[in-house]
Protein backbone atom coordinates (compact mmCIF):
# COMPACT_ATOMS: atom_id res chain seq x y z
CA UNK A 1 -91.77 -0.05 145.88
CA UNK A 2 -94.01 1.06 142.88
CA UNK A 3 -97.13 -1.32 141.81
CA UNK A 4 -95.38 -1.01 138.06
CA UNK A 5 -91.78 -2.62 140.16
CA UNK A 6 -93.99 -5.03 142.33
CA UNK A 7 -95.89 -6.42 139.07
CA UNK A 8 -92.64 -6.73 137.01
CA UNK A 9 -91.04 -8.63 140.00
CA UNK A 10 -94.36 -10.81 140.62
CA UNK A 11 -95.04 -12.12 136.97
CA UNK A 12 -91.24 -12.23 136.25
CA UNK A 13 -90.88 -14.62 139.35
CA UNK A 14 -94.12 -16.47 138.36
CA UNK A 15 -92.73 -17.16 134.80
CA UNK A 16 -89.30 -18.49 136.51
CA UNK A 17 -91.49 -20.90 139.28
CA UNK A 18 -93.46 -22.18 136.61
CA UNK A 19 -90.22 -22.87 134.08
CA UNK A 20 -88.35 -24.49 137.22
CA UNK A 21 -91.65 -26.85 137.93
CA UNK A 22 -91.72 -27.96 134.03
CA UNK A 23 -88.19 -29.20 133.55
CA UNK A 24 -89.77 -31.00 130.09
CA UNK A 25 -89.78 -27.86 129.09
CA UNK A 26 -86.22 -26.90 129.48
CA UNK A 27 -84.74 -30.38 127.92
CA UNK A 28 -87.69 -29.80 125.12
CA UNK A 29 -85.65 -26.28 124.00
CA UNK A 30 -82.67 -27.79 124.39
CA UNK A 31 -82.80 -31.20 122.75
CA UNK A 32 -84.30 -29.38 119.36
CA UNK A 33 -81.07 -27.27 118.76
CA UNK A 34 -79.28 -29.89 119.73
CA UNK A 35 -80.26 -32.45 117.21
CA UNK A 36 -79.64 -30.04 114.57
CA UNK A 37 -76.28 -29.42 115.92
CA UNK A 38 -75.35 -32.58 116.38
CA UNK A 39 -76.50 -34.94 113.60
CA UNK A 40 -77.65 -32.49 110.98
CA UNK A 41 -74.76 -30.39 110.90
CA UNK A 42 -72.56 -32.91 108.69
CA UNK A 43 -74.79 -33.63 106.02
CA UNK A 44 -75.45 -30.12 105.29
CA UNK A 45 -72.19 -29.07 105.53
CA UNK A 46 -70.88 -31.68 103.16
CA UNK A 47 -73.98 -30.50 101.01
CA UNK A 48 -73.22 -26.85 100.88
CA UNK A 49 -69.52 -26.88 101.15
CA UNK A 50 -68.96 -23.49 103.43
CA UNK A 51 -65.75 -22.45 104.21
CA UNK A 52 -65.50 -18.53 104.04
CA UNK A 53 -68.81 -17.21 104.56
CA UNK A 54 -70.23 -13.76 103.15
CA UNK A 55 -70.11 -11.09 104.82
CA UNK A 56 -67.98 -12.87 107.76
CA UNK A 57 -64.80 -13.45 105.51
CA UNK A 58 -63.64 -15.51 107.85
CA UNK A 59 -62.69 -19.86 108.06
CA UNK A 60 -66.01 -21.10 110.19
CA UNK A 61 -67.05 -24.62 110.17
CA UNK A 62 -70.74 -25.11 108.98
CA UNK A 63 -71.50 -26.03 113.07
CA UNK A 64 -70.40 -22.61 113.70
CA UNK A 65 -72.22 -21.09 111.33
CA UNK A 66 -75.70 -22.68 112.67
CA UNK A 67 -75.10 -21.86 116.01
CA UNK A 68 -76.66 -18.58 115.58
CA UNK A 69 -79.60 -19.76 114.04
CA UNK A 70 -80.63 -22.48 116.88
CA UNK A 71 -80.05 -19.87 119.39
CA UNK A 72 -83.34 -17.79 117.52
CA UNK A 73 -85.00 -21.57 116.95
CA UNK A 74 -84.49 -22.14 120.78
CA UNK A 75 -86.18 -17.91 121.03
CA UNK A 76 -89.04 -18.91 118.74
CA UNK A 77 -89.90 -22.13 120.12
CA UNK A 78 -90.13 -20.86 123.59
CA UNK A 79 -91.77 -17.77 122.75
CA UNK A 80 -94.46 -19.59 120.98
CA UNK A 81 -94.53 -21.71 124.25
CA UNK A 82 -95.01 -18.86 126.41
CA UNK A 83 -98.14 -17.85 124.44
CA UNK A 84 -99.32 -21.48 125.25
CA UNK A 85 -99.50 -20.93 128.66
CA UNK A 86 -100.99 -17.55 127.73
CA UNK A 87 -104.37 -19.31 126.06
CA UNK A 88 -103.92 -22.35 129.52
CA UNK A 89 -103.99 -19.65 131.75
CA UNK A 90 -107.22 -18.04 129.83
CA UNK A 91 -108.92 -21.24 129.97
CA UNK A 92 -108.54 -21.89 133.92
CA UNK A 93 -109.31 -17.86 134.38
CA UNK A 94 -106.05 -16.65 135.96
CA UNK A 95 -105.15 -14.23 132.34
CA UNK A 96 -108.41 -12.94 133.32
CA UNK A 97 -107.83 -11.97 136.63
CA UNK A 98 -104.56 -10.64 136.05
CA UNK A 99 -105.50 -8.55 133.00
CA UNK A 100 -108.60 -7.01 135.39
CA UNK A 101 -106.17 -5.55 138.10
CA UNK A 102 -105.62 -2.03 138.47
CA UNK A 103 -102.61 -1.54 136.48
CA UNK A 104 -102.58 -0.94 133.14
CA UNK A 105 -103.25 -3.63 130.97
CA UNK A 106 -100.31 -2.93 128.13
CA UNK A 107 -98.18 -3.22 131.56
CA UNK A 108 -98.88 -5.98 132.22
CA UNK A 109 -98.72 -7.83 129.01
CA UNK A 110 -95.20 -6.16 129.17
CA UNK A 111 -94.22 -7.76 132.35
CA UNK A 112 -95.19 -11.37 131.12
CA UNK A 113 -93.12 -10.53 127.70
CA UNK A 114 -90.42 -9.31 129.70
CA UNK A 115 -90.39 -12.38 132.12
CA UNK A 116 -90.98 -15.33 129.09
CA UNK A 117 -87.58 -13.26 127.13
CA UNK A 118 -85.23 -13.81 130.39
CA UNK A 119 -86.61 -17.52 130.52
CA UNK A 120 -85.76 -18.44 126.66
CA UNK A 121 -81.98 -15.86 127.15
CA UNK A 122 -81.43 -18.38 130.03
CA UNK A 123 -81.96 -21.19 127.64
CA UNK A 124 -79.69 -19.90 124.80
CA UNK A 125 -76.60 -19.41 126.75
CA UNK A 126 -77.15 -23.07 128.45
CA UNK A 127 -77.21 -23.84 125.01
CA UNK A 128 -73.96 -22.42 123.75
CA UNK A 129 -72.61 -23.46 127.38
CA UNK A 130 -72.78 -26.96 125.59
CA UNK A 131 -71.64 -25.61 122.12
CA UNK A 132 -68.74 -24.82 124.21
CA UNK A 133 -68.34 -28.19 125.56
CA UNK A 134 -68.37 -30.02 121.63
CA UNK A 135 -65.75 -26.92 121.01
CA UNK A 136 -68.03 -24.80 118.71
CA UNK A 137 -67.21 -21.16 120.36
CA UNK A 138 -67.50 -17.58 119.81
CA UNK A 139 -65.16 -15.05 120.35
CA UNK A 140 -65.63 -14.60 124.27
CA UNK A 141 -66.40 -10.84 123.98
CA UNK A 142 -69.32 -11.86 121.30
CA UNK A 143 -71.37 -13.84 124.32
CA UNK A 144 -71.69 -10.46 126.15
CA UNK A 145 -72.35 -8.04 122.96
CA UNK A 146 -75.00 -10.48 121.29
CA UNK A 147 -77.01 -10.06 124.53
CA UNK A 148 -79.12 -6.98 123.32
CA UNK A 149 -79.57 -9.08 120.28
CA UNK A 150 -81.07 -11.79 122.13
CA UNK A 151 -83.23 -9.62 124.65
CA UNK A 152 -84.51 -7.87 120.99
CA UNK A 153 -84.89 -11.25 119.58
CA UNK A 154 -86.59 -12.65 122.35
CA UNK A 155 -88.89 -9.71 122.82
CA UNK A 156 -90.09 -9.77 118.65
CA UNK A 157 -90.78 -13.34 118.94
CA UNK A 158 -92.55 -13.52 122.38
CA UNK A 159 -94.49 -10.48 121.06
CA UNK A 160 -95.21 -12.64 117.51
CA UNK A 161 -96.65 -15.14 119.96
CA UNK A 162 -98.25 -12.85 122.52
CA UNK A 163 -100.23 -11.32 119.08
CA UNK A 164 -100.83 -15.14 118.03
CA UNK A 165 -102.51 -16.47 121.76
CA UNK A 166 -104.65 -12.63 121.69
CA UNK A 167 -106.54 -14.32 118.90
CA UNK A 168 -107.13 -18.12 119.49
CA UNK A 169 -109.41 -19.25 121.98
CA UNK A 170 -109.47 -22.88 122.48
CA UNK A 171 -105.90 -24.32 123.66
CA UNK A 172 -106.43 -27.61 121.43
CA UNK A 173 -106.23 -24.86 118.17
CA UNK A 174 -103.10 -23.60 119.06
CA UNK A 175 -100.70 -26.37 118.48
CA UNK A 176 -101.52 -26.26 114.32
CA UNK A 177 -101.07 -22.91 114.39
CA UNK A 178 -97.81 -22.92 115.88
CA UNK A 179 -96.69 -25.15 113.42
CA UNK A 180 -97.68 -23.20 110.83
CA UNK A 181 -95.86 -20.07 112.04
CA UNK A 182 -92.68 -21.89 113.52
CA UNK A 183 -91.59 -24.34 110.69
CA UNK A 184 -91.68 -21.40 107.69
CA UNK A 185 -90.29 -18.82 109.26
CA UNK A 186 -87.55 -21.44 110.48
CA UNK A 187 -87.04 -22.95 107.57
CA UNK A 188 -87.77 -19.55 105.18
CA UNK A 189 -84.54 -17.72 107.12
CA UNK A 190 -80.86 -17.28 107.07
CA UNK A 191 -81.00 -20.02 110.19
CA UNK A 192 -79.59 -23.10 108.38
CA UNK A 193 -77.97 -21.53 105.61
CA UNK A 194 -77.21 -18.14 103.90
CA UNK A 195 -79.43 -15.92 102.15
CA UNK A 196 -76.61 -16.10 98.90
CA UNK A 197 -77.05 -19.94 98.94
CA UNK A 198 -81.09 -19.24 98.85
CA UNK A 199 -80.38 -17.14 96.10
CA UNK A 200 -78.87 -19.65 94.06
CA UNK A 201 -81.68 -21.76 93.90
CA UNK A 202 -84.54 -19.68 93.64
CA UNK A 203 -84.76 -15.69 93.42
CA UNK A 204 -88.46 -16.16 95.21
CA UNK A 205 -87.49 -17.97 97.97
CA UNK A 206 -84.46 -15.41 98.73
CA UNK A 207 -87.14 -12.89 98.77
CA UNK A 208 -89.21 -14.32 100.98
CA UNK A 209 -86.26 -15.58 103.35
CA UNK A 210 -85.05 -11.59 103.50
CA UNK A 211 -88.52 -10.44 104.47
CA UNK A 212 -88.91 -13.16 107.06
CA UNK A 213 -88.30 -11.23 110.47
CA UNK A 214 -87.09 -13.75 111.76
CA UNK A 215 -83.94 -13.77 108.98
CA UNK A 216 -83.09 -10.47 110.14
CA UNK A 217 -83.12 -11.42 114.43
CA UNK A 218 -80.97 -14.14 113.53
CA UNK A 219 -78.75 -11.92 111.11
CA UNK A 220 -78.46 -9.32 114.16
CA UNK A 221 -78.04 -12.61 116.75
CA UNK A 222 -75.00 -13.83 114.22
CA UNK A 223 -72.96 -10.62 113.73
CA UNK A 224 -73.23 -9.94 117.47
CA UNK A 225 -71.49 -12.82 118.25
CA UNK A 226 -68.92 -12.49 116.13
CA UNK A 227 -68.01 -8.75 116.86
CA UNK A 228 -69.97 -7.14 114.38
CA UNK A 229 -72.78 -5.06 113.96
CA UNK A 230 -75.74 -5.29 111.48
CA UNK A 231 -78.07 -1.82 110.74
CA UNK A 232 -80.28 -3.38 108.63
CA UNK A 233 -80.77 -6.39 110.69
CA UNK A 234 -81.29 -4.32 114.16
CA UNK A 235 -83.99 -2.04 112.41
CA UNK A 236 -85.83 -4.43 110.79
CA UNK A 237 -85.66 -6.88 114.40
CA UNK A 238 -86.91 -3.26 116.18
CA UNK A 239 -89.63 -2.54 113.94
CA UNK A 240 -91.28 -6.36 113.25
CA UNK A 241 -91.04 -6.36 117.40
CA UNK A 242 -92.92 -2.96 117.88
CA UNK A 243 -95.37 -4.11 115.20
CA UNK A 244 -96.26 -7.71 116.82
CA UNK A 245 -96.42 -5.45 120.64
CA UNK A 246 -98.94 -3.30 119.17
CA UNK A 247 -100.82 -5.62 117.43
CA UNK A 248 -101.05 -7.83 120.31
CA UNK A 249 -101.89 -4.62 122.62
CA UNK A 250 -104.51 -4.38 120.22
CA UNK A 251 -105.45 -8.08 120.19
CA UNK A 252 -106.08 -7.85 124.07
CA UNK A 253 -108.27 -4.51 124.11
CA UNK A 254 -111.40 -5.09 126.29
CA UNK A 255 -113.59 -4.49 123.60
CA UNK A 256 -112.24 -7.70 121.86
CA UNK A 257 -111.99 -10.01 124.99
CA UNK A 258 -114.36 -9.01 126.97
CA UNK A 259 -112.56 -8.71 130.40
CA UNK A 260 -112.39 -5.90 132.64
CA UNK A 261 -113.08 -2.43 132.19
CA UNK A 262 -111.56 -0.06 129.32
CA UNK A 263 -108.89 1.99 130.43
C-alpha cells in the first residue's frame, strides 16, 4: 500500500477513535438540530406562514423545510469542532509531528479534512434517521443524491475551519471566534427561512444572506434532497471550498508556523 493510502487510512481512523471516545460530542451535534426541530419549528412556522415554497412548488411543512438547513448547522458546527482539536493537538505537539513527516504537508491536511467530513456525514444522516422517526422525510432517492452535497458541504466548512485554527494560537481564543463565524453565517443564510422572505424585510440583509457561502451549501444540500439540482448553488459551494483549502494550505506554510522543513 502507498504512504498517500496508509496516511489517508491512519488519520481517517484516528478521527473515527477519537469521535467514538467523545460521545459528548456526538449528542452535542445532535441535540442542537434537534432543538430547532423540535420546539422552534412551530413558532416560526406560524410566524412565516409557508405552504408552497419558491422554487420547490411543492406543499412542505415549515419542519421540512428546515431540515436542510440543520443538516449544514450540524456540518458547520462539527467542522468548526474539528479545527478545535486542530489548535488541542498543536498545543500538546502531535499537529507538529504529524505535519513534519515525510509526506507532503497539503496531504496531509487533506487526509484530516477528509476524515473530520465522513465524521459530521455520519452525523447528518443519524440526524435525519430521527427526522424520519417524528415523520419529517425526504423522497428516499433524495438521501442518496444529496450525498455529494454533503461531502461538498462538509469539505467547504471543515476547510473554513481548517483556514480559521491555521491562524489562532492559543486554544482558550478559539471559542469567541467560533462564535463569531458560526452564529452569522447561520443565522445570515437560507437555513431557517428563504432568501424571498429575507427580501421582504430588508434588501441588505438578502444581500448579505446570498453571498453567505454557507446559503448556497445549504441551497445545494436542499434541492438534493428533494430531486433537484442547483448550478448556482454547486459552483458557488465548489469555489468558497477551494478558496478556504488554499487559504488554509497557505495558513500552514512552514514559513508561517514554523514546523518542519519547506517542501
Amino acid at each position: 500500500m502507498s504512504p498517500y493510502a496508509t496516511s489517508l487510512i491512519a488519520i481517517v481512523k484516528r478521527e473515527a477513535l477519537r469521535f467514538i471516545h467523545q460521545r459528548e460530542r456526538f449528542v452535542a451535534a445532535l441535540v442542537r438540530p434537534l432543538v430547532w426541530f423540535m420546539v422552534f419549528a412551530a413558532g416560526f412556522r406560524a410566524a412565516l406562514g409557508l405552504s408552497i415554497i419558491p422554487p420547490y412548488q411543492t406543499y412542505i411543512t415549515y419542519e421540512t423545510y428546515i431540515v436542510p438547513g440543520l443538516c449544514g448547522m450540524i456540518l458547520l458546527f462539527n467542522g468548526m469542532q474539528s479545527s478545535l482539536s486542530l489548535v488541542y493537538d498543536r498545543e500538546m505537539g502531535s499537529m507538529k509531528l504529524l505535519l513534519t513527516s515525510p509526506l507532503p504537508r497539503w496531504w496531509l491536511l487533506f487526509c484530516r479534512l477528509i476524515g473530520s467530513t465522513s465524521i459530521s456525514i455520519l452525523q447528518v444522516y443519524t440526524f435525519l434517521a430521527i427526522a424520519a422517526v417524528f415523520g419529517v422525510t425526504m423522497p428516499l432517492a433524495g438521501y442518496f443524491m444529496a450525498l455529494p452535497a454533503f461531502i461538498i458541504a462538509g469539505v467547504m466548512l471543515g476547510a473554513l475551519g481548517l483556514l480559521l485554527s491555521s491562524f489562532i494560537k492559543q486554544l482558550e481564543n478559539f471559542a469567541g471566534v467560533m462564535n463569531f463565524v458560526i452564529f452569522p453565517m447561520f443565522f445570515l443564510s437560507s437555513a431557517l427561512y428563504p432568501l424571498w422572505k429575507m427580501a421582504e424585510s430588508s434588501q441588505l440583509l438578502y444581500t448579505i444572506c446570498a453571498l453567505n457561502p454557507f446559503t448556497h451549501a445549504v441551497e445545494l444540500i436542499r434541492f438534493a434532497l428533494y430531486l433537484s439540482f442547483n448550478g448556482t448553488a454547486l459552483i458557488w459551494a465548489l469555489l468558497a471550498a477551494t478558496v478556504f483549502t488554499l487559504a488554509a494550505l497557505w495558513g500552514y506554510k512552514p514559513a508561517r508556523t514554523g514546523a518542519g522543513k519547506k517542501r
